[in-house]
C-alpha atoms as a PDB file:
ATOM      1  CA  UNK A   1       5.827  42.760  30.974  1.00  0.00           C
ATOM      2  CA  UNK A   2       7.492  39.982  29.179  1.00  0.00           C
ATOM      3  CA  UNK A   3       8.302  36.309  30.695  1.00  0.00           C
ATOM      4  CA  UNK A   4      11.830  37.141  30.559  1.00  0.00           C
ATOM      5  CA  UNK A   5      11.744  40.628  33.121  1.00  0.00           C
ATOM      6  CA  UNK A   6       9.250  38.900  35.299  1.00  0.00           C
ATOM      7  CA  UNK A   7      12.275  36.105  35.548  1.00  0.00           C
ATOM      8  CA  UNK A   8      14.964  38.990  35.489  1.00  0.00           C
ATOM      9  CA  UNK A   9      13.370  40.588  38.317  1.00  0.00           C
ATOM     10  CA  UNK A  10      12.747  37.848  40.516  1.00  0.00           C
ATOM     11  CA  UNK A  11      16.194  36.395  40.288  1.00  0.00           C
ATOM     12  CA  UNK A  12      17.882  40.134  41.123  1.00  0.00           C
ATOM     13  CA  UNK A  13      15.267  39.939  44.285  1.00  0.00           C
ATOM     14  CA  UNK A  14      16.666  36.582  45.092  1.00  0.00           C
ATOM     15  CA  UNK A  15      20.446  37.733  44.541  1.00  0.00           C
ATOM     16  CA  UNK A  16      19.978  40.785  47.138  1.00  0.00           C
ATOM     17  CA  UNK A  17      18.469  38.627  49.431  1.00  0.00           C
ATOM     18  CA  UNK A  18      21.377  36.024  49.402  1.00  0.00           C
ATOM     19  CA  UNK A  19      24.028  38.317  49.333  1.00  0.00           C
ATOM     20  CA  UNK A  20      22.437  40.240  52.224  1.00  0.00           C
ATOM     21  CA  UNK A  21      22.585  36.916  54.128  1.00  0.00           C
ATOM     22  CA  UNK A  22      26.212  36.413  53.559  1.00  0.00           C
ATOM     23  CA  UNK A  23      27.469  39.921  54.332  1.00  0.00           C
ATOM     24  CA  UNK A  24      25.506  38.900  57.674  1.00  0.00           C
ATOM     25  CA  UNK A  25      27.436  34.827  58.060  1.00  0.00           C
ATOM     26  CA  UNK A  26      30.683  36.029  57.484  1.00  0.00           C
ATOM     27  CA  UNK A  27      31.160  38.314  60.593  1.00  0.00           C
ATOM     28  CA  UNK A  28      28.886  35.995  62.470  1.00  0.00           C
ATOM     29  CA  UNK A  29      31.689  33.185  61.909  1.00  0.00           C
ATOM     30  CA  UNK A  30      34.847  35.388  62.456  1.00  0.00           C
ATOM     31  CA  UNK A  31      33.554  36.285  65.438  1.00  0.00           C
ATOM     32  CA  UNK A  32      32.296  32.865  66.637  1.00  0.00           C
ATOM     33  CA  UNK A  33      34.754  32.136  69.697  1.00  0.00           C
ATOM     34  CA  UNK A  34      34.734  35.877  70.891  1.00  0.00           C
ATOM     35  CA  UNK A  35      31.999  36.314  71.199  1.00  0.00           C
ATOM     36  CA  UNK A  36      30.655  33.810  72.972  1.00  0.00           C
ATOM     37  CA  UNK A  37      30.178  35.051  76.071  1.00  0.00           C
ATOM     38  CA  UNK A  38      28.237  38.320  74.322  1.00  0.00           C
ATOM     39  CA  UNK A  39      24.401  38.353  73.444  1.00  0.00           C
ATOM     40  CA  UNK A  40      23.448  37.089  69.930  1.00  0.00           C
ATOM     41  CA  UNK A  41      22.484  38.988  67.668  1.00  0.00           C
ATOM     42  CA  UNK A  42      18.876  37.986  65.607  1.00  0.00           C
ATOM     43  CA  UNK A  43      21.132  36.253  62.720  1.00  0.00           C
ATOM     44  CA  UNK A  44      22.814  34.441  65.506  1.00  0.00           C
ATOM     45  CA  UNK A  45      19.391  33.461  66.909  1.00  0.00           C
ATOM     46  CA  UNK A  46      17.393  32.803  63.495  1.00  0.00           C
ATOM     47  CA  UNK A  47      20.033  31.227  60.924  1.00  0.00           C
ATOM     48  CA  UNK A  48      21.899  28.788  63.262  1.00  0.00           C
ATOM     49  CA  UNK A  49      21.885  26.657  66.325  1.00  0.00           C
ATOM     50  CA  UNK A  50      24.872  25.828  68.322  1.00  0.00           C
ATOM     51  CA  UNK A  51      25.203  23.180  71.388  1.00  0.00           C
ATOM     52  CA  UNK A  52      28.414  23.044  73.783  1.00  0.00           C
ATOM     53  CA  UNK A  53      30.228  21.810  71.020  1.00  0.00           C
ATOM     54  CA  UNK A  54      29.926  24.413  68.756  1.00  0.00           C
ATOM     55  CA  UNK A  55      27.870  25.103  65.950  1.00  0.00           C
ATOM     56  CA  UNK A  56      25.253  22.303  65.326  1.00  0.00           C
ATOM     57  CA  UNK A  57      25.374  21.745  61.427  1.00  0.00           C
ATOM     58  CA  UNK A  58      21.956  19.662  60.605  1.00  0.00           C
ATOM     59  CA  UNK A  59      19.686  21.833  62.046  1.00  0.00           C
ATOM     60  CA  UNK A  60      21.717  24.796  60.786  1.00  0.00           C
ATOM     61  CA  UNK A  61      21.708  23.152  57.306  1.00  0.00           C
ATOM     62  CA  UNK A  62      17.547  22.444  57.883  1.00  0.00           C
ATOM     63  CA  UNK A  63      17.356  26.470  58.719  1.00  0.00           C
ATOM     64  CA  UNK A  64      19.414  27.557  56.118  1.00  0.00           C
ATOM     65  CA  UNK A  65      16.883  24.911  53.193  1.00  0.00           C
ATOM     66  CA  UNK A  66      14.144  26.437  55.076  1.00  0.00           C
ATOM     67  CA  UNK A  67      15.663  30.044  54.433  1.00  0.00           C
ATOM     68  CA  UNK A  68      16.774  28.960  50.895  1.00  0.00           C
ATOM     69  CA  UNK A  69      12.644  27.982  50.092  1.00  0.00           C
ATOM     70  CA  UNK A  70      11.244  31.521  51.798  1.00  0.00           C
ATOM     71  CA  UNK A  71      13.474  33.216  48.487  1.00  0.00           C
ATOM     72  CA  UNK A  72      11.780  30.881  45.976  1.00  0.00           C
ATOM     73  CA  UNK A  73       8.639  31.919  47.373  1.00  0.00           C
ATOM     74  CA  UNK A  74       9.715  35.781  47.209  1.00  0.00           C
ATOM     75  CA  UNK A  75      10.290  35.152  43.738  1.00  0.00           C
ATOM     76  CA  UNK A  76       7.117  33.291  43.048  1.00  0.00           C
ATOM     77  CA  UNK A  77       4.999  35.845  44.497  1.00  0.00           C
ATOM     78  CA  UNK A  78       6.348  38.417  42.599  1.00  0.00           C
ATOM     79  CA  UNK A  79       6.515  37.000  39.585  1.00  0.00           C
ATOM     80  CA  UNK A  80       2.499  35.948  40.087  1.00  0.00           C
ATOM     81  CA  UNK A  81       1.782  39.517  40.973  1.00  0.00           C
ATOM     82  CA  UNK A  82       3.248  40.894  37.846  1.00  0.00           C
ATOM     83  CA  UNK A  83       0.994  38.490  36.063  1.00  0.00           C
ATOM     84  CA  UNK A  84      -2.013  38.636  37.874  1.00  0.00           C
ATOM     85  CA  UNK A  85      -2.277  42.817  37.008  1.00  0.00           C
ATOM     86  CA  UNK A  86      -5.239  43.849  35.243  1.00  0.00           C
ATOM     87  CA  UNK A  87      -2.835  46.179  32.611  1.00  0.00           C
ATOM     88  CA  UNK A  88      -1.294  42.622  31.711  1.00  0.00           C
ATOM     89  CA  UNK A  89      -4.244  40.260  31.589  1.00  0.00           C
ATOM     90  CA  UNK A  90      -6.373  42.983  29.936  1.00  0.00           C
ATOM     91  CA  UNK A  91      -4.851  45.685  28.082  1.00  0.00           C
ATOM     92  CA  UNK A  92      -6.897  48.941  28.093  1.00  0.00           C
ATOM     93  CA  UNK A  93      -5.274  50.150  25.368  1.00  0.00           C
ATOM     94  CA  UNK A  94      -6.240  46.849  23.471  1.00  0.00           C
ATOM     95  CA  UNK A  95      -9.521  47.306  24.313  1.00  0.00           C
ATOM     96  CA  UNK A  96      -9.991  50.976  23.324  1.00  0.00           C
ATOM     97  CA  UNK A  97      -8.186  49.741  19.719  1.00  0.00           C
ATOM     98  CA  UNK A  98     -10.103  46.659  18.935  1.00  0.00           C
ATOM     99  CA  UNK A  99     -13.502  48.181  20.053  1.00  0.00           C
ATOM    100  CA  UNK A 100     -12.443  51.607  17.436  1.00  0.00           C
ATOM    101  CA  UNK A 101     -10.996  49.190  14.992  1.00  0.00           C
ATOM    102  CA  UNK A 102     -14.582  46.932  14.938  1.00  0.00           C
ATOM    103  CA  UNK A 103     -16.530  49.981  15.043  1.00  0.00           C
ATOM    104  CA  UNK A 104     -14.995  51.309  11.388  1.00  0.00           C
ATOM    105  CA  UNK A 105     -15.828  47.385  10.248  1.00  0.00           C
ATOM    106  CA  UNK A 106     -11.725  47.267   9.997  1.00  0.00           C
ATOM    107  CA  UNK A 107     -11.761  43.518  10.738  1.00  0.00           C
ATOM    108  CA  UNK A 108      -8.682  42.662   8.932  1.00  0.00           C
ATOM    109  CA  UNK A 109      -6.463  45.308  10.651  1.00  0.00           C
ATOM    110  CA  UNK A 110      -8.484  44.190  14.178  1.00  0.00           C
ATOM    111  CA  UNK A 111      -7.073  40.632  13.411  1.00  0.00           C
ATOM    112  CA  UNK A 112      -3.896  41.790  13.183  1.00  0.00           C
ATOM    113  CA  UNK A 113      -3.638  44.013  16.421  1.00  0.00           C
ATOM    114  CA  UNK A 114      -5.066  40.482  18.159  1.00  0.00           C
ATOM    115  CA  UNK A 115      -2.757  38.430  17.026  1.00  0.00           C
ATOM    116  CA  UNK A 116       0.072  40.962  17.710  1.00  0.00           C
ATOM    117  CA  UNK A 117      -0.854  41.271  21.137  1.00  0.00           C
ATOM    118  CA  UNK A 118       0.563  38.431  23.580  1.00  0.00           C
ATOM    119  CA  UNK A 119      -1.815  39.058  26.479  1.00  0.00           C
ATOM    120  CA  UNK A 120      -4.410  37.001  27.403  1.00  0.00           C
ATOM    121  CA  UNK A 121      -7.503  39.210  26.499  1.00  0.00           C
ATOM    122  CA  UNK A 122      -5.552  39.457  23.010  1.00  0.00           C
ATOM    123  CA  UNK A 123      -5.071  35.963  23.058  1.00  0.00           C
ATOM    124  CA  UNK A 124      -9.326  35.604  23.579  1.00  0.00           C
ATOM    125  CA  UNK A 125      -9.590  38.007  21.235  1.00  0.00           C
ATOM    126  CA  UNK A 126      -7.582  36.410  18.377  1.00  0.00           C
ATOM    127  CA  UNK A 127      -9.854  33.195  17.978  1.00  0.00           C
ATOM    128  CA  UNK A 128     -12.909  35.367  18.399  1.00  0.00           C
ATOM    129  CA  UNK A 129     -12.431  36.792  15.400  1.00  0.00           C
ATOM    130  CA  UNK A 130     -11.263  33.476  13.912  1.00  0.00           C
ATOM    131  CA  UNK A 131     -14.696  32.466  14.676  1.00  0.00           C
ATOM    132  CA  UNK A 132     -16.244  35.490  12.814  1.00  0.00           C
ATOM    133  CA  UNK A 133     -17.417  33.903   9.436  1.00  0.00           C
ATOM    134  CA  UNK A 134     -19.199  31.088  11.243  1.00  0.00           C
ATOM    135  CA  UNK A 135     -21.322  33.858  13.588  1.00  0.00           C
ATOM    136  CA  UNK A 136     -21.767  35.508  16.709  1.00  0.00           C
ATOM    137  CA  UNK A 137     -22.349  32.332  18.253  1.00  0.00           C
ATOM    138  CA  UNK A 138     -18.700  30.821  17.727  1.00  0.00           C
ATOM    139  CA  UNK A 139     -17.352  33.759  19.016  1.00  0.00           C
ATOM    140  CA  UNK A 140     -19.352  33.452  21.862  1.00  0.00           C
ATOM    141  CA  UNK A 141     -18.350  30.119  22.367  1.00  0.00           C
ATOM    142  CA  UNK A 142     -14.716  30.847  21.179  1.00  0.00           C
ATOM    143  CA  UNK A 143     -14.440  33.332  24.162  1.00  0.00           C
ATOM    144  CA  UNK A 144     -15.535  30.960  26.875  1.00  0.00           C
ATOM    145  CA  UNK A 145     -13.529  27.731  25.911  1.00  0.00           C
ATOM    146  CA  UNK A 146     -10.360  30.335  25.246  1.00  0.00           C
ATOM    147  CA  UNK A 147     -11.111  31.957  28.707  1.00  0.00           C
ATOM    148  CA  UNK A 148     -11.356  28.938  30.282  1.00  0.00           C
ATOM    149  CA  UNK A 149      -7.942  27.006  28.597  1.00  0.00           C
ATOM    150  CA  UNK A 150      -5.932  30.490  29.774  1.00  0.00           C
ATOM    151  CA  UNK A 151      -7.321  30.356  33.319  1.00  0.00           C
ATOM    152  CA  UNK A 152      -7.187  26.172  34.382  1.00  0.00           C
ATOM    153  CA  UNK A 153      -3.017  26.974  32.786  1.00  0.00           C
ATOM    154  CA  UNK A 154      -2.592  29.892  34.820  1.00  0.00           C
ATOM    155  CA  UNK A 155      -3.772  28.732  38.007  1.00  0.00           C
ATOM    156  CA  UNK A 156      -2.276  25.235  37.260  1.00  0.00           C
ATOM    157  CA  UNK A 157       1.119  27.368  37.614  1.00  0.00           C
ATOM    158  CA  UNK A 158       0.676  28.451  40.860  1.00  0.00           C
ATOM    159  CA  UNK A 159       1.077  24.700  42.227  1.00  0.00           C
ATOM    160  CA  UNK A 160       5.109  25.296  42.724  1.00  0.00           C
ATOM    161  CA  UNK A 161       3.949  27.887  45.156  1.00  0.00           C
ATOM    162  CA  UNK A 162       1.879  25.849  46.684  1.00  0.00           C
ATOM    163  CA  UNK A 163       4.274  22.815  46.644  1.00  0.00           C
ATOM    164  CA  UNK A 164       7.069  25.423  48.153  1.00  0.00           C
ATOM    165  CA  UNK A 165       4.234  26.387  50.776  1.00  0.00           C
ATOM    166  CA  UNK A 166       3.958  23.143  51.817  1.00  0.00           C
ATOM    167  CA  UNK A 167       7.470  21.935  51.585  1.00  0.00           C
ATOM    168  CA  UNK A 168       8.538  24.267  53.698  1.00  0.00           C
ATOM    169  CA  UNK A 169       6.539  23.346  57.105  1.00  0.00           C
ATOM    170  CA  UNK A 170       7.588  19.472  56.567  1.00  0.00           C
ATOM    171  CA  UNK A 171      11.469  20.324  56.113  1.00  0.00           C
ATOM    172  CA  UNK A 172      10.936  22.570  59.623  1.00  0.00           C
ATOM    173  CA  UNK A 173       8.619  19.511  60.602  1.00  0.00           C
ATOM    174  CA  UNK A 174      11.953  17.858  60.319  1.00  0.00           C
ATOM    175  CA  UNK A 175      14.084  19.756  61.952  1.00  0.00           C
ATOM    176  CA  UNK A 176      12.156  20.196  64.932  1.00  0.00           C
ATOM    177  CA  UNK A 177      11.604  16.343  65.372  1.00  0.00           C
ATOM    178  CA  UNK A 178      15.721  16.310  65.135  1.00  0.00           C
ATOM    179  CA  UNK A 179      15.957  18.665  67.864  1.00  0.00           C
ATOM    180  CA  UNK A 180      13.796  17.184  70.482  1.00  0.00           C
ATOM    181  CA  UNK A 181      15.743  14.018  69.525  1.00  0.00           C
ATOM    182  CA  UNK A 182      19.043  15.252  69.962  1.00  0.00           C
ATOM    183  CA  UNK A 183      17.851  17.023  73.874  1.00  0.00           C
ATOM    184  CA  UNK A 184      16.194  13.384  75.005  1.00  0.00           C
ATOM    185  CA  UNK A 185      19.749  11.921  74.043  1.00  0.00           C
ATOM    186  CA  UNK A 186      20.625  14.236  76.226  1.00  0.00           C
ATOM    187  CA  UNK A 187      19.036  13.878  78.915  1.00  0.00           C
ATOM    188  CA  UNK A 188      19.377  10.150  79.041  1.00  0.00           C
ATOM    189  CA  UNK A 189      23.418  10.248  78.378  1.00  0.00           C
ATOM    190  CA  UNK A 190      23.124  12.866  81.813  1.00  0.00           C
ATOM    191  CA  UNK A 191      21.523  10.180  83.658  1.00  0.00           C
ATOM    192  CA  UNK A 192      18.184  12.284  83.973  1.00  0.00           C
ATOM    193  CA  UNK A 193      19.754  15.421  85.117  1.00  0.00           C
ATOM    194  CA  UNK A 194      21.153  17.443  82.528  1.00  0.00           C
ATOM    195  CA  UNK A 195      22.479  20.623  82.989  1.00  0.00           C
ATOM    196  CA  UNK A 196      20.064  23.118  81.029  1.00  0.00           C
ATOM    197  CA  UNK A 197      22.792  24.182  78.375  1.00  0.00           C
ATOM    198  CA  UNK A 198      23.042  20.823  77.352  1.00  0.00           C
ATOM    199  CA  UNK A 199      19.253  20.805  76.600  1.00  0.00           C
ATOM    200  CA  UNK A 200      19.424  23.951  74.992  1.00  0.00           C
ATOM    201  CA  UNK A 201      20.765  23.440  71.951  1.00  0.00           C
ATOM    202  CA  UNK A 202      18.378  20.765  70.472  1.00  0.00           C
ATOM    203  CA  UNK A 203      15.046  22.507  71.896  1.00  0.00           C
ATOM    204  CA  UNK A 204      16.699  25.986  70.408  1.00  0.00           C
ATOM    205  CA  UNK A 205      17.024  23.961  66.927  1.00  0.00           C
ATOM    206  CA  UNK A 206      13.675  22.152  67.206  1.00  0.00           C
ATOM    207  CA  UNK A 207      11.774  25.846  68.320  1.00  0.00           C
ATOM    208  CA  UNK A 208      14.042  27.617  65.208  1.00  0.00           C
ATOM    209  CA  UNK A 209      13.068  25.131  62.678  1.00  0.00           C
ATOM    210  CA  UNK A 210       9.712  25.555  63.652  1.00  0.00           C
ATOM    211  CA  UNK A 211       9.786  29.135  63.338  1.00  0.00           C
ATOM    212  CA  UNK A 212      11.319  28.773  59.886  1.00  0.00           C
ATOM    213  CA  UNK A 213       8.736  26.566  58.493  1.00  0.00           C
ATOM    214  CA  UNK A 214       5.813  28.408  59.465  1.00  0.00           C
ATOM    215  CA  UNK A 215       7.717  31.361  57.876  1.00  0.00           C
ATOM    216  CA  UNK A 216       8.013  29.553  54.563  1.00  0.00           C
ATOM    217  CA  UNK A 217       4.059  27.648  54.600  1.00  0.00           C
ATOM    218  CA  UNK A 218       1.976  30.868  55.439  1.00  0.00           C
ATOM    219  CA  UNK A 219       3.069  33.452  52.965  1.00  0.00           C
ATOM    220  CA  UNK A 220       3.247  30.247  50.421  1.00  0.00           C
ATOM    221  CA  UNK A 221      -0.085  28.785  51.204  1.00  0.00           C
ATOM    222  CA  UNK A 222      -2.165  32.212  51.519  1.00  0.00           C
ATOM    223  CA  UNK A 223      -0.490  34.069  48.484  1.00  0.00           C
ATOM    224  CA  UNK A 224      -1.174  30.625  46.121  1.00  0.00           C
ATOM    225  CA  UNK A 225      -4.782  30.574  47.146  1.00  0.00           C
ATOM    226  CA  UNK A 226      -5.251  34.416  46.641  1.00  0.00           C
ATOM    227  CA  UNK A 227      -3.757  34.295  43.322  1.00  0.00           C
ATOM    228  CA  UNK A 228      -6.186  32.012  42.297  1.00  0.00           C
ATOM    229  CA  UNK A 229      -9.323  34.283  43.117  1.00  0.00           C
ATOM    230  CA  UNK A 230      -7.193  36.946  41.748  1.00  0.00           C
ATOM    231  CA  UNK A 231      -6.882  34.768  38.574  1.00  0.00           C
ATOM    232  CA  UNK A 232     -10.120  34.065  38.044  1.00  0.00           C
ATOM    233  CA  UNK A 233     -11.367  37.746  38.735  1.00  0.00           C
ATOM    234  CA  UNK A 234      -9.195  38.662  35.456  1.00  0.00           C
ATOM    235  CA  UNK A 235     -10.542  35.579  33.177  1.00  0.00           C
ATOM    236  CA  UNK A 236     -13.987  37.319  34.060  1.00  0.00           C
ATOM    237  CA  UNK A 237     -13.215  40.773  32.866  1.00  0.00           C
ATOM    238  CA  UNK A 238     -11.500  39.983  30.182  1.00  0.00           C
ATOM    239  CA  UNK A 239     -14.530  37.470  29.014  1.00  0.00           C
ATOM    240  CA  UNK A 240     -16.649  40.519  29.886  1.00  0.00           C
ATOM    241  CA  UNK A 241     -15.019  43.017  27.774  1.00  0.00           C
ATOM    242  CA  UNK A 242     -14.588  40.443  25.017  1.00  0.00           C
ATOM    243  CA  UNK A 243     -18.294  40.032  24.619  1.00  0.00           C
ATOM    244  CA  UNK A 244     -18.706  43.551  24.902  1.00  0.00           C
ATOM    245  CA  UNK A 245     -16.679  43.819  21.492  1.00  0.00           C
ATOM    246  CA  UNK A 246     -18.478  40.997  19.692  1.00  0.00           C
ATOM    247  CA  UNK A 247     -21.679  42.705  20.496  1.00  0.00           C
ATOM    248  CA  UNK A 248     -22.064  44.211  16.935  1.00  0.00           C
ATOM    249  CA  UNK A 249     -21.537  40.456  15.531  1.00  0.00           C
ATOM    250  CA  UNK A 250     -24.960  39.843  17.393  1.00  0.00           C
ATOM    251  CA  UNK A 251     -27.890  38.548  14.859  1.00  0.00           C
ATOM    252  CA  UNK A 252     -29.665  42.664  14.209  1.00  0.00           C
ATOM    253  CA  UNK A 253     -27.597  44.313  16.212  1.00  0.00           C
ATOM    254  CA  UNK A 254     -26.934  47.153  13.073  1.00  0.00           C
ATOM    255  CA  UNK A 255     -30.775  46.747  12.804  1.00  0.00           C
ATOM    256  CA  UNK A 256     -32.528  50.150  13.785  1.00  0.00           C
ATOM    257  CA  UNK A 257     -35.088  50.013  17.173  1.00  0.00           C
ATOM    258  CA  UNK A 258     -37.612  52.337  15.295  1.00  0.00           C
ATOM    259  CA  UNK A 259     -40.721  50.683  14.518  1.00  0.00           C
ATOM    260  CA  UNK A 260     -41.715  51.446  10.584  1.00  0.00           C
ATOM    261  CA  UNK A 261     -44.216  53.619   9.469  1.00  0.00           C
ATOM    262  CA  UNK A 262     -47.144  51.629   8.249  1.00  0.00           C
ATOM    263  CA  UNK A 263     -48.009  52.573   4.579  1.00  0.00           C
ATOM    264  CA  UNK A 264     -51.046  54.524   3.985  1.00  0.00           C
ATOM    265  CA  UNK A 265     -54.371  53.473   2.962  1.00  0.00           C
ATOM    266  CA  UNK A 266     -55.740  53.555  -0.419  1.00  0.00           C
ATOM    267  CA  UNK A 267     -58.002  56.353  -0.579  1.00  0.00           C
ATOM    268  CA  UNK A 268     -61.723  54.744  -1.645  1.00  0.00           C
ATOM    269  CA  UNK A 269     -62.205  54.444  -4.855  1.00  0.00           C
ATOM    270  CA  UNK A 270     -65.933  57.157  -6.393  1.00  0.00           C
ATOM    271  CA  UNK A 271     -68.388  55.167  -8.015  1.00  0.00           C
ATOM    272  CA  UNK A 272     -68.993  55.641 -11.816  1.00  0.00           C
ATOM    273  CA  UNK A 273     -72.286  57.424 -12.587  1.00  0.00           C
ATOM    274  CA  UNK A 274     -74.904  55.310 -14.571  1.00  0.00           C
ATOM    275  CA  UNK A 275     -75.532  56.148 -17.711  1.00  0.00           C
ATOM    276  CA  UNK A 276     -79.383  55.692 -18.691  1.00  0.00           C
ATOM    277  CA  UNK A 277     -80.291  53.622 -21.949  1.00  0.00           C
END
């Protein structure tokens, strides 16, 4: 799958997930002064804080950034798993043709299929058999420093889910310090004894944000550092398999096993008779 559908996809996962969210605010805030005697619902609870004045807009605002990060993660993840699948990273149909194609010593049509192929076994592949003239050892070597470029890029692009993983827990970090601010101010403007819905607003937003970041930091964090072990599981195969190919490039490897069969001996040679003077 190309760059483009892994994009494609993610974005329609994002979409849903948005629109979802505002088919949910939009009764939510119709229904605001209603129902405010009536329990709230989980959006109520999760996606926005209200004090006795109504609905409190910065830590709504840090839920809703916090909310807003958990969909770029979604679409991170997915777009890492679609990379990270051993059909992608090493083609078995690839395989199966380059192994056939080197096999019937078709090099030049073997090239082609390589450079054809936009994964990155085929990618390996291509400048081992750009290395072919100058022996098995530059392929070898070819394969390892190719291997090695493809995997330090691939896992250097998981760092914006790790950055989103750890962005996430600071912004709720945030929000949370707001909230216990806003209930000490509070309970000092009430002289030390506040009524408890006065409190409750800025300990609901400080508890919510908290939530919220923790939901944002652990999928981020965990899936980042699993997609690197996952990353470097497929450079392996596919540096595997690669050698696997090259094998008949090895120095006597079209050589037969069979030890030759030593010549035979010259029979000895029957002395002349003498002939008498």
């Amino acid at each position: 799958m190309s760059k483009r559908k892994n994009f494609v996809l993610s974005l329609w996962a994002a979409a849903l997930a948005i629109a979802f969210c505002l088919m949910q605010v939009a009764p939510v805030l119709a229904q605001e002064e209603a129902a405010e005697h009536k329990p709230k619902g989980f959006f109520q609870k999760f996606m926005m804080v209200a004090d006795e004045q109504g609905i409190e807009f910065i830590g709504t605002a840090v839920i809703w950034a916090c909310f807003l990060i958990s969909i770029v993660i979604i679409s991170l993840i997915i777009q890492a798993a679609l990379k990270t699948r051993k059909a992608v990273y090493t083609p078995g149909t690839l395989v199966d043709t380059l192994d056939r194609l080197i096999a019937e010593k078709n090099f030049k049509e073997a090239i082609e299929v390589a450079n054809s192929d936009p994964s990155p076994f085929g990618h390996i592949m291509r400048h081992a058999l750009a290395e072919a003239p100058r022996g098995y050892p530059a392929m070898e070597a070819a394969i390892e420093e190719t291997a090695d470029n493809i995997n330090n890029r691939r896992v250097r692009s998981f760092v914006w889910l790790e950055l989103a993983g750890a962005a996430g827990p600071m912004i709720g970090l945030f929000g949370t310090v707001y909230g216990m601010i806003v209930s000490f101010n509070k309970l000092v403007e009430a002289g030390g004894t506040p009524k408890a819905s006065a409190l409750a607003g800025g300990i609901a937003t400080a508890l919510v944000c908290t939530f919220w970041g923790l939901i944002v930091g652990i999928p981020g964090v965990i899936t980042a550092s699993l997609f690197r072990v996952m990353t470097e599981g497929r450079t392996a195969e596919a540096i595997a398999a690669a050698k696997q190919l090259i094998a008949p490039f090895r120095p006597g490897a079209g050589k037969s096993s069979k030890p030759s069969t030593p010549a035979p001996s010259a029979a000895p040679a029957t002395p002349k008779p003498v002939t008498a003077t």
